[in-house]
C-alpha atoms as a PDB file:
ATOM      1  CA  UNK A   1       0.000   0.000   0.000  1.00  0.00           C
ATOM      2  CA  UNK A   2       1.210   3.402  -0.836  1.00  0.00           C
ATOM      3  CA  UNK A   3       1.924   6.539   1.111  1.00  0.00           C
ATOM      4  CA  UNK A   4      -1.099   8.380  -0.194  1.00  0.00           C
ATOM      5  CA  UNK A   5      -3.786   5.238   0.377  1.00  0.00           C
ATOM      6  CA  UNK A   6      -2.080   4.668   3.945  1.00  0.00           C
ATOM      7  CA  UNK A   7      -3.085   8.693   4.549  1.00  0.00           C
ATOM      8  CA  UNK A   8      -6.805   7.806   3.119  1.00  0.00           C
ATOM      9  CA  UNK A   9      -7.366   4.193   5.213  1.00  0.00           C
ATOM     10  CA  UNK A  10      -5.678   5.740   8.665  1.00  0.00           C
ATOM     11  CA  UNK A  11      -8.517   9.292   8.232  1.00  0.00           C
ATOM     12  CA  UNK A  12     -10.620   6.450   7.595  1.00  0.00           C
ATOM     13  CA  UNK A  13     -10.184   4.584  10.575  1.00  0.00           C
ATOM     14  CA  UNK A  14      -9.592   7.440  12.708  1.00  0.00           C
ATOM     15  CA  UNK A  15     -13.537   9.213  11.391  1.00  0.00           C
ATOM     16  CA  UNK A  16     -15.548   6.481  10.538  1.00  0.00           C
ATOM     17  CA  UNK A  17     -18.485   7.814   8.668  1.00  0.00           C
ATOM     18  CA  UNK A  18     -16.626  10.475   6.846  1.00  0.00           C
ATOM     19  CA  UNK A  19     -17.865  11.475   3.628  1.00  0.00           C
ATOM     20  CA  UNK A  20     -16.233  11.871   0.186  1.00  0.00           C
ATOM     21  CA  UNK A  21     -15.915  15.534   0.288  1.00  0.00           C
ATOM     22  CA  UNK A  22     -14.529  16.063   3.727  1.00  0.00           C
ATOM     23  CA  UNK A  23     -11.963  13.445   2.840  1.00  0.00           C
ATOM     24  CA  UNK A  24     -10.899  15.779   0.004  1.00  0.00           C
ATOM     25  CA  UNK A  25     -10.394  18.587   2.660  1.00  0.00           C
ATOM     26  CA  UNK A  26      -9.254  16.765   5.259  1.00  0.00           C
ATOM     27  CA  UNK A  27      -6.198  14.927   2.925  1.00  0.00           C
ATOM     28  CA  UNK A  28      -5.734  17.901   0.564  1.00  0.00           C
ATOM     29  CA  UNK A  29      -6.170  16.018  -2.385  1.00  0.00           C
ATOM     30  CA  UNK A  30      -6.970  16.534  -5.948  1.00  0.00           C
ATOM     31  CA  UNK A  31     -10.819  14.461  -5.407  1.00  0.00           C
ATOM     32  CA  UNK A  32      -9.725  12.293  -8.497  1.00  0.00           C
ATOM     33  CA  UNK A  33      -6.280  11.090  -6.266  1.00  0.00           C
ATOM     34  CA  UNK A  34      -9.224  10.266  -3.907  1.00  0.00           C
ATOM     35  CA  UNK A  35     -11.479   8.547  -5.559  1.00  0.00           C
ATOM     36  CA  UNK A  36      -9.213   6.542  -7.555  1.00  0.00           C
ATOM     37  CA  UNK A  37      -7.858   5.439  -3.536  1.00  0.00           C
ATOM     38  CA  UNK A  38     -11.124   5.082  -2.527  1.00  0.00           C
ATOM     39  CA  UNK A  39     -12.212   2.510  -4.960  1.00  0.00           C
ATOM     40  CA  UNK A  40      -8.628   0.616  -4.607  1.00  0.00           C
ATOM     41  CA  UNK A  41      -9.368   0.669  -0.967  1.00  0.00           C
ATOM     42  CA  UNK A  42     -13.257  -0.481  -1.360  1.00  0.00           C
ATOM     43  CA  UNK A  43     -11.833  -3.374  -3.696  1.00  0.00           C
ATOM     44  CA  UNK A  44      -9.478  -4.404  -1.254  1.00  0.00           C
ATOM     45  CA  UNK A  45     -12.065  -4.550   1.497  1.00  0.00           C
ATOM     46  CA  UNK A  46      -9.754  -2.196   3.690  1.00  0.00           C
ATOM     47  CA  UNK A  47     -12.596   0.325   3.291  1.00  0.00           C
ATOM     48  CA  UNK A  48     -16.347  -0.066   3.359  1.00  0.00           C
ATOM     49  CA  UNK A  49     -18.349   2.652   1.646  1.00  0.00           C
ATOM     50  CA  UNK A  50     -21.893   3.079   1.960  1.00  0.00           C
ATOM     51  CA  UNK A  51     -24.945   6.112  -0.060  1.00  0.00           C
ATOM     52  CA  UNK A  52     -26.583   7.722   3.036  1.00  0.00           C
ATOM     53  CA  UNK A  53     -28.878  10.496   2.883  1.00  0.00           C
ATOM     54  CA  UNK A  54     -27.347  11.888  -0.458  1.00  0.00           C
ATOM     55  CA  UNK A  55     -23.703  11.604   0.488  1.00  0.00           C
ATOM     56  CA  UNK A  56     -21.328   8.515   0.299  1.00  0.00           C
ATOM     57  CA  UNK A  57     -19.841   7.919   3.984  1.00  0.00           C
ATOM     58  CA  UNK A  58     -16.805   5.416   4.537  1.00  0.00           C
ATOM     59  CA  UNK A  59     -15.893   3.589   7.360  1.00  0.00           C
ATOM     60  CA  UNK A  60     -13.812   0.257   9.008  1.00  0.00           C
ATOM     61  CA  UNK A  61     -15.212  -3.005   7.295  1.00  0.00           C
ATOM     62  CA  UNK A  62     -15.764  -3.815  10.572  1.00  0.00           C
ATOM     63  CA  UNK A  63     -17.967  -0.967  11.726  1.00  0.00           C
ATOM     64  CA  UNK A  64     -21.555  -2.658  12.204  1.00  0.00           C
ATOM     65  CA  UNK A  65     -24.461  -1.343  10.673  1.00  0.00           C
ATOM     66  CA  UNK A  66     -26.321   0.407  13.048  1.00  0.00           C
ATOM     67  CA  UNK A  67     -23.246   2.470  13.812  1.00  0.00           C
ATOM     68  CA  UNK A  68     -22.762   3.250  10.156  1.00  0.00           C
ATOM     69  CA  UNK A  69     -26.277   4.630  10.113  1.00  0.00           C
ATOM     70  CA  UNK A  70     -25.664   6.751  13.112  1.00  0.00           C
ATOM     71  CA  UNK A  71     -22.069   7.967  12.230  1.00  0.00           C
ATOM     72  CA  UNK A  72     -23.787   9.052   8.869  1.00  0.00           C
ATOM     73  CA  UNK A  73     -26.059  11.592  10.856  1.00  0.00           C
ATOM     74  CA  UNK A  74     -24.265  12.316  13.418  1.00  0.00           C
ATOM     75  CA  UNK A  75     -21.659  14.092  11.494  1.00  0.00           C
ATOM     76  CA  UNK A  76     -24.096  16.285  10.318  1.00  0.00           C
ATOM     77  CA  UNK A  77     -24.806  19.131  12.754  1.00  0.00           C
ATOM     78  CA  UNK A  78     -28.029  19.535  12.867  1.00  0.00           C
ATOM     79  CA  UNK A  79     -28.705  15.885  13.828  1.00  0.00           C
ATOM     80  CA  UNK A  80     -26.210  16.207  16.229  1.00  0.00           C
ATOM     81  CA  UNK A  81     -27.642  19.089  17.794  1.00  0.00           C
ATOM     82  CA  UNK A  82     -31.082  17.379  18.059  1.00  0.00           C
ATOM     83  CA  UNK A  83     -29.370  14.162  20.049  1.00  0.00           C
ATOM     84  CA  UNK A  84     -27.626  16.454  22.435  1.00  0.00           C
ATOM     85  CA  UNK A  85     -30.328  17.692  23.267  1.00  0.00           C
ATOM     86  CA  UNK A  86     -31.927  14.455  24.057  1.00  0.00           C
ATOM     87  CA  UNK A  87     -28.949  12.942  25.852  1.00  0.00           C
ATOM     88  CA  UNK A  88     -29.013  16.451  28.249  1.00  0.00           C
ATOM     89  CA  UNK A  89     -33.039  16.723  28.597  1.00  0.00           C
ATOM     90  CA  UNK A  90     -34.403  12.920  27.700  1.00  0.00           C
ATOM     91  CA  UNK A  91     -37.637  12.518  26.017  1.00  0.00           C
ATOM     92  CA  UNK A  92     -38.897  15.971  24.435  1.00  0.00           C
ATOM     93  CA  UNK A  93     -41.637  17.182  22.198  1.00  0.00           C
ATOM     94  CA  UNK A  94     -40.419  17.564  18.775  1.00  0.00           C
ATOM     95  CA  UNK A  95     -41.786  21.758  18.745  1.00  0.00           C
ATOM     96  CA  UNK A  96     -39.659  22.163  22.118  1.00  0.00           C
ATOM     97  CA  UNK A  97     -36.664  20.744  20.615  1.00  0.00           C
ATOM     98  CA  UNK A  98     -37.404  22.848  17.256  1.00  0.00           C
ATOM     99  CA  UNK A  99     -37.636  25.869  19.250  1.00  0.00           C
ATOM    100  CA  UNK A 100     -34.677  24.715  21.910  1.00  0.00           C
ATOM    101  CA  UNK A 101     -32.376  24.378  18.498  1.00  0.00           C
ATOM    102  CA  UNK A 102     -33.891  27.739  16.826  1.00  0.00           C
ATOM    103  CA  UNK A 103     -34.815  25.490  13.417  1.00  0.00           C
ATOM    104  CA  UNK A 104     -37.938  25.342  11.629  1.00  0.00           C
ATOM    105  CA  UNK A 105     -39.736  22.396  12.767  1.00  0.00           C
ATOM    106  CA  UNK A 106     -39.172  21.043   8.983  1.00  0.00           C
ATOM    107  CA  UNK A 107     -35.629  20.707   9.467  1.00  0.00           C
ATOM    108  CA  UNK A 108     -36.393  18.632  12.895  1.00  0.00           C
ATOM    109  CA  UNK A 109     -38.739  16.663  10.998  1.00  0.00           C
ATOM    110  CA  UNK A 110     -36.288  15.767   8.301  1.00  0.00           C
ATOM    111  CA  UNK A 111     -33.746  14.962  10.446  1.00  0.00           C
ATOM    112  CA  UNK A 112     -35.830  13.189  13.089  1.00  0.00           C
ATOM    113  CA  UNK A 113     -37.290  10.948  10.219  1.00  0.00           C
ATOM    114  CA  UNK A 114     -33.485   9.716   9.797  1.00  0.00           C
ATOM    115  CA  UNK A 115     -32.739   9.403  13.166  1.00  0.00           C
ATOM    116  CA  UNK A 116     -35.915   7.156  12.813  1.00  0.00           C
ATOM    117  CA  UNK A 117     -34.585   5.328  10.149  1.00  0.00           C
ATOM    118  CA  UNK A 118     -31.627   4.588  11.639  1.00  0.00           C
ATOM    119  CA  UNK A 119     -33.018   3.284  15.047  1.00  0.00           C
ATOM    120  CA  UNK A 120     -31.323   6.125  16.854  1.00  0.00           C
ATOM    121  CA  UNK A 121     -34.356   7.644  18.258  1.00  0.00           C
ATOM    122  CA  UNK A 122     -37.940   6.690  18.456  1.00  0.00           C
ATOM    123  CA  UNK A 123     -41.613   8.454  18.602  1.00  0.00           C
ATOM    124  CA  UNK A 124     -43.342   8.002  22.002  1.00  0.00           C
ATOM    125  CA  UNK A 125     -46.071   9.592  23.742  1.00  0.00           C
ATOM    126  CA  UNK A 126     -45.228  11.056  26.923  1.00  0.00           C
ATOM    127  CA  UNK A 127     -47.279  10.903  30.001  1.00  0.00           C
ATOM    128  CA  UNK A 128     -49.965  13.714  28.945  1.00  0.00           C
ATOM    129  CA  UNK A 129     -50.394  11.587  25.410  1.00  0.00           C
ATOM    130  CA  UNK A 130     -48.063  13.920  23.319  1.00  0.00           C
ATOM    131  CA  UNK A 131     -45.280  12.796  21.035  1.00  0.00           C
ATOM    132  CA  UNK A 132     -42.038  12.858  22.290  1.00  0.00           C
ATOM    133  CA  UNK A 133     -38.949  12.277  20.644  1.00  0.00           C
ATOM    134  CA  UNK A 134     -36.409   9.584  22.722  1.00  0.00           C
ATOM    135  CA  UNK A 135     -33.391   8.056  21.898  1.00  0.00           C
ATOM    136  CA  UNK A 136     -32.966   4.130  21.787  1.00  0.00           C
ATOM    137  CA  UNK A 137     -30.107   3.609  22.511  1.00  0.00           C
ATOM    138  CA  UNK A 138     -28.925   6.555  24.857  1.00  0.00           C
ATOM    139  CA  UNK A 139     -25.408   5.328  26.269  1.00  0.00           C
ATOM    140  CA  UNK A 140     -24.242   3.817  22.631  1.00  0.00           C
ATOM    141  CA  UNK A 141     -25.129   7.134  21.047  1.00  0.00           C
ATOM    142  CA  UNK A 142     -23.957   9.775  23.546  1.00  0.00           C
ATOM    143  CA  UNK A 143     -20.430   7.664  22.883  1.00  0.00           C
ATOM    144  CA  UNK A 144     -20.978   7.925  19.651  1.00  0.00           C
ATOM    145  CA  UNK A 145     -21.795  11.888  19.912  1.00  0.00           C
ATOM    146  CA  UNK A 146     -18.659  12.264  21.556  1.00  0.00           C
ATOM    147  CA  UNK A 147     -16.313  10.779  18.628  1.00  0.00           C
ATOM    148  CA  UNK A 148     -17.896  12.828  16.276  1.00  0.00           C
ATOM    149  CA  UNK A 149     -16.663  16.698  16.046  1.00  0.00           C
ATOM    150  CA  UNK A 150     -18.143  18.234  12.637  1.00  0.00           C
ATOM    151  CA  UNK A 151     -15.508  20.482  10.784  1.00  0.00           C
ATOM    152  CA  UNK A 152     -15.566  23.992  10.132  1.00  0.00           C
ATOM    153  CA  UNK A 153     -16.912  23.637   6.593  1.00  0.00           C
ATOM    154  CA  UNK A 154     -19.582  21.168   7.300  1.00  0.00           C
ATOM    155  CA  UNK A 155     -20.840  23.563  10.361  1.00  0.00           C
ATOM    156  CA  UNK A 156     -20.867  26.475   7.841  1.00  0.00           C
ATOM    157  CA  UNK A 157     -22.960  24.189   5.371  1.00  0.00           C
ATOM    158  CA  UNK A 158     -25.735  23.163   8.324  1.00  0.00           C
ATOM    159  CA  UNK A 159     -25.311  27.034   9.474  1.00  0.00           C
ATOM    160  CA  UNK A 160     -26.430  28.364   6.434  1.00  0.00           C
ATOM    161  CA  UNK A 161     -29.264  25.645   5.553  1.00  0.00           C
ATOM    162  CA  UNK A 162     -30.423  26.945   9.119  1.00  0.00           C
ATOM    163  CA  UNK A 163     -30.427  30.574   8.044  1.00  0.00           C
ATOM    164  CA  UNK A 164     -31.945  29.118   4.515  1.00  0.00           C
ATOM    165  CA  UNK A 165     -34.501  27.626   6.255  1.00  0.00           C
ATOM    166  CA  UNK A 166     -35.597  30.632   8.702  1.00  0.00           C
ATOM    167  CA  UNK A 167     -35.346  33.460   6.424  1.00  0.00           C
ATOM    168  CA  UNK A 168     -37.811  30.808   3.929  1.00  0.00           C
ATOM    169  CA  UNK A 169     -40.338  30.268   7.222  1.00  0.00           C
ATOM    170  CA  UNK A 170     -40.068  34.549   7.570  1.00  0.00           C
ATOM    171  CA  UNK A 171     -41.064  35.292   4.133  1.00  0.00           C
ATOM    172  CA  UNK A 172     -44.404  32.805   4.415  1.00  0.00           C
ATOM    173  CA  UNK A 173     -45.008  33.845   7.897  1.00  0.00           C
ATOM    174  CA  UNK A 174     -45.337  37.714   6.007  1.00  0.00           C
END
């Protein structure tokens, strides 16, 4: 194995879950050099990649799947903020965690559909018979939460779908 794949298997390892883009800013590498690593590596089964959510994530082949499916969202930071805020406050309302986060309840939809999906949290109904939003598997995920540390660029990204997304809810409010 060369220099350059070593670099792309070791980020691997070291950020399961990372997508195809941050790799390419992470490495600093022409995305072709990537790619063509990326598929060597895939072939080689020293890499597993998988299409989550419109991104491609890679990880360990020995990651498991449930962890795949949470290491895809949790990288992104709006999913992450929504599962801090159930490891710090338990089971909440979806419109309290909406408000908590300052997104349009459409974002928490979207990503609470995913987290869903990915048997990360689950739909309840609380003691007065209102939905509340609670996570499965709290001690797995809040290690989890704790490996993952978005980078700059991919906070910028979810920072300005957030400000996408309120100045949108503004102009139909008006």
């Amino acid at each position: 194995m060369n220099r350059t794949r070593k670099r792309v298997v070791l980020r691997v390892h070291t950020s399961p879950g990372i997508h195809f883009n941050e790799l390419v800013r992470v490495l600093d590498l022409a995305p072709g050099q990537v790619q063509y690593h990326l598929k060597r590596l895939c072939s080689s089964g020293a890499v597993a990649d998988e299409q989550r959510y419109g991104r491609t994530h890679y990880y360990p082949p020995e990651c498991n799947a449930w962890r795949r499916g949470a290491l895809s969202l949790l990288r992104r930071e709006t999913a992450g903020d929504i599962v801090a805020h159930l490891c710090d406050r338990g089971p909440t309302r979806p419109q309290a965690i909406a408000d908590d986060l300052d997104i349009a309840r459409s974002t928490l939809e979207w990503h609470a559909d995913h987290l869903i999906e990915q048997d990360i949290v689950v739909k309840e109904r609380d003691e007065r018979n209102h939905i509340a939003l609670t996570l499965v598997r709290p001690t797995e995920t809040v290690r989890l939460l704790r490996e993952v540390s978005p980078s700059s660029p991919a906070l910028m990204v979810d920072r300005f779908t957030r400000l996408t997304d309120r100045l949108l809810e503004d102009a139909t409010d008006e």
